[in-house]
Protein backbone atom coordinates (compact mmCIF):
# COMPACT_ATOMS: atom_id res chain seq x y z
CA UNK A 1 0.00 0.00 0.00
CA UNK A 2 1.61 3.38 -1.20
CA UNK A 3 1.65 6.33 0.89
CA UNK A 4 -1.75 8.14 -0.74
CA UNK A 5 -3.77 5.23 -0.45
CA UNK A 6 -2.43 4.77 3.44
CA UNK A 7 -3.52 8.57 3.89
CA UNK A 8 -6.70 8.14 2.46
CA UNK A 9 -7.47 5.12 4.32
CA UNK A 10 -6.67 7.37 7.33
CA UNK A 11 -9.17 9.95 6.82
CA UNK A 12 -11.57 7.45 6.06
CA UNK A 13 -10.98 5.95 9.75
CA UNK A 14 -11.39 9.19 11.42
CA UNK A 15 -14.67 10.01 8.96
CA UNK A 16 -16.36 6.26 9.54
CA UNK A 17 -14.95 4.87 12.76
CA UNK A 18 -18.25 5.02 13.97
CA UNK A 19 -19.30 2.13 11.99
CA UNK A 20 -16.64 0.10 12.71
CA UNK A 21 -16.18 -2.41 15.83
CA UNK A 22 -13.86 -1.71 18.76
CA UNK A 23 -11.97 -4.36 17.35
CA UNK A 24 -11.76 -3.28 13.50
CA UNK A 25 -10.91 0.55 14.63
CA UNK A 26 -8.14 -0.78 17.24
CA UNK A 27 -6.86 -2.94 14.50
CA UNK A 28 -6.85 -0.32 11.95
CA UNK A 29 -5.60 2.26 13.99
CA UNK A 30 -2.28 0.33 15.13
CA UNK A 31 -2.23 -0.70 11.45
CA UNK A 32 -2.25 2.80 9.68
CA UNK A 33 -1.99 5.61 12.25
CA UNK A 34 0.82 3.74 14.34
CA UNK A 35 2.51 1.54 11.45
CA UNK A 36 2.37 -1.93 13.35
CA UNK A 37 3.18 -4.93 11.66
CA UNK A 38 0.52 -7.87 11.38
CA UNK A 39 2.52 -9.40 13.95
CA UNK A 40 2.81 -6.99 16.38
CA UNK A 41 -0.76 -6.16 16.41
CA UNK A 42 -1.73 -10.07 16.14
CA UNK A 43 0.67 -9.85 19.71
CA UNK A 44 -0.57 -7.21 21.43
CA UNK A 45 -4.55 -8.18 20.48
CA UNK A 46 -3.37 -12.12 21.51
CA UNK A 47 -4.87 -13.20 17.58
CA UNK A 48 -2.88 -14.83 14.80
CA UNK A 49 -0.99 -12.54 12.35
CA UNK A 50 -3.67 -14.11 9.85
CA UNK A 51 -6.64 -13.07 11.79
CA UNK A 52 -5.15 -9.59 11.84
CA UNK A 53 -4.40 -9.46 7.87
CA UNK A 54 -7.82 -10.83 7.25
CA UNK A 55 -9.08 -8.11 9.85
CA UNK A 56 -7.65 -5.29 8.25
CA UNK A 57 -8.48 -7.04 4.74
CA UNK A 58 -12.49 -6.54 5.95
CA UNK A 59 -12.02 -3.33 7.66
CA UNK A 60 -10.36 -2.08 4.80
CA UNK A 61 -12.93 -2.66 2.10
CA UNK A 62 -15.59 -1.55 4.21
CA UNK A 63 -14.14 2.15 4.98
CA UNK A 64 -13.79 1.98 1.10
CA UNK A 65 -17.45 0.71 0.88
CA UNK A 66 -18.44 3.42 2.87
CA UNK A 67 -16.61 5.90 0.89
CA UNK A 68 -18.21 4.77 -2.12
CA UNK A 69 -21.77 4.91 -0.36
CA UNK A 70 -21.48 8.41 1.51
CA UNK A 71 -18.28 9.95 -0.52
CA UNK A 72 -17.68 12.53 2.78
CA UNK A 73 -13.99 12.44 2.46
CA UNK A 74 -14.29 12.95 -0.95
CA UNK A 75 -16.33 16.19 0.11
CA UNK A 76 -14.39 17.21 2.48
CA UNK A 77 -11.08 17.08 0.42
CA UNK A 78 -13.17 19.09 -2.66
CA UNK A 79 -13.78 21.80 0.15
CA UNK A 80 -10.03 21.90 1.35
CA UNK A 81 -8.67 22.43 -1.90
CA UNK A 82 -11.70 25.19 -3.16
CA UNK A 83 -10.90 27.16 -0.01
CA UNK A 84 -7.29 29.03 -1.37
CA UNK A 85 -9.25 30.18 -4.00
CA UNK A 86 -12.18 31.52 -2.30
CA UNK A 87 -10.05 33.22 0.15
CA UNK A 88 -7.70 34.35 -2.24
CA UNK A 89 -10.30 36.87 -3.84
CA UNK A 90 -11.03 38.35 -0.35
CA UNK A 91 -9.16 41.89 -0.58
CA UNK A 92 -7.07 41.34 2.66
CA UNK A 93 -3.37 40.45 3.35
CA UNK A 94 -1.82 37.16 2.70
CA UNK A 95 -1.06 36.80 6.51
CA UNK A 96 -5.02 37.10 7.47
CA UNK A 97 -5.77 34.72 3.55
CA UNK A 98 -3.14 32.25 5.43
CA UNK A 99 -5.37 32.31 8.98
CA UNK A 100 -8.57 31.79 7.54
CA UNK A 101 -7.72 29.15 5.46
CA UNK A 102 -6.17 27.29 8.21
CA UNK A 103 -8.84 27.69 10.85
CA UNK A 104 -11.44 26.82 8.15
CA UNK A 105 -9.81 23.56 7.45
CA UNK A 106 -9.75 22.97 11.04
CA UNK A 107 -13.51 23.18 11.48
CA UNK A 108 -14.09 21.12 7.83
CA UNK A 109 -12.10 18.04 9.05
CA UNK A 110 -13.94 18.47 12.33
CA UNK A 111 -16.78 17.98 10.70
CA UNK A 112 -16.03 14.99 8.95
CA UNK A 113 -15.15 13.29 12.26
């Protein structure tokens, strides 16, 4: 798995971990936030390396299921990159363009979680 999709899958844990089991979102966050290997995790949960690979396997295509269904990351990230040029025609200094664009960003991926 290449960086992008790893990222991806990230946001798509914070945005749907509500739908996910304590198990599946302790799994996947070891897996992608902390960058645990199958056999650490399969230590630490006291579960074979398989069960963990098949785990994550699941968990995996459902976030992506999800995606697919509701598409809010995919919102979210069309937002993010619309807001530079939004602010940008705002007649104020690039100090105050930088500010708002950061604390708007802040409250979009708030609201994805």
């Amino acid at each position: 798995m290449n960086i992008d999709e790893m990222l991806a899958l990230s946001q798509m844990l914070d945005v749907y971990s509500k739908f996910l089991t304590t198990k599946q979102k302790r799994t996947m966050n070891s897996y992608i936030n902390y960058n645990g290997s199958l056999t650490e995790i399969a230590q630490d949960m006291g579960i074979s390396r398989q069960a963990v690979l098949d785990l994550v396997r699941r968990t995996t295509q459902r976030l992506k299921d999800l995606e697919m269904r509701l598409g809010i990351c995919s919102k979210i990230n069309n937002i993010l990159l619309q807001l530079p040029v939004i602010v940008s025609s705002f007649d104020i200094d690039i100090e105050t363009k930088n500010k708002i664009i950061e604390k708007l960003s802040q409250l979009i991926k708030t609201l994805g979680e």
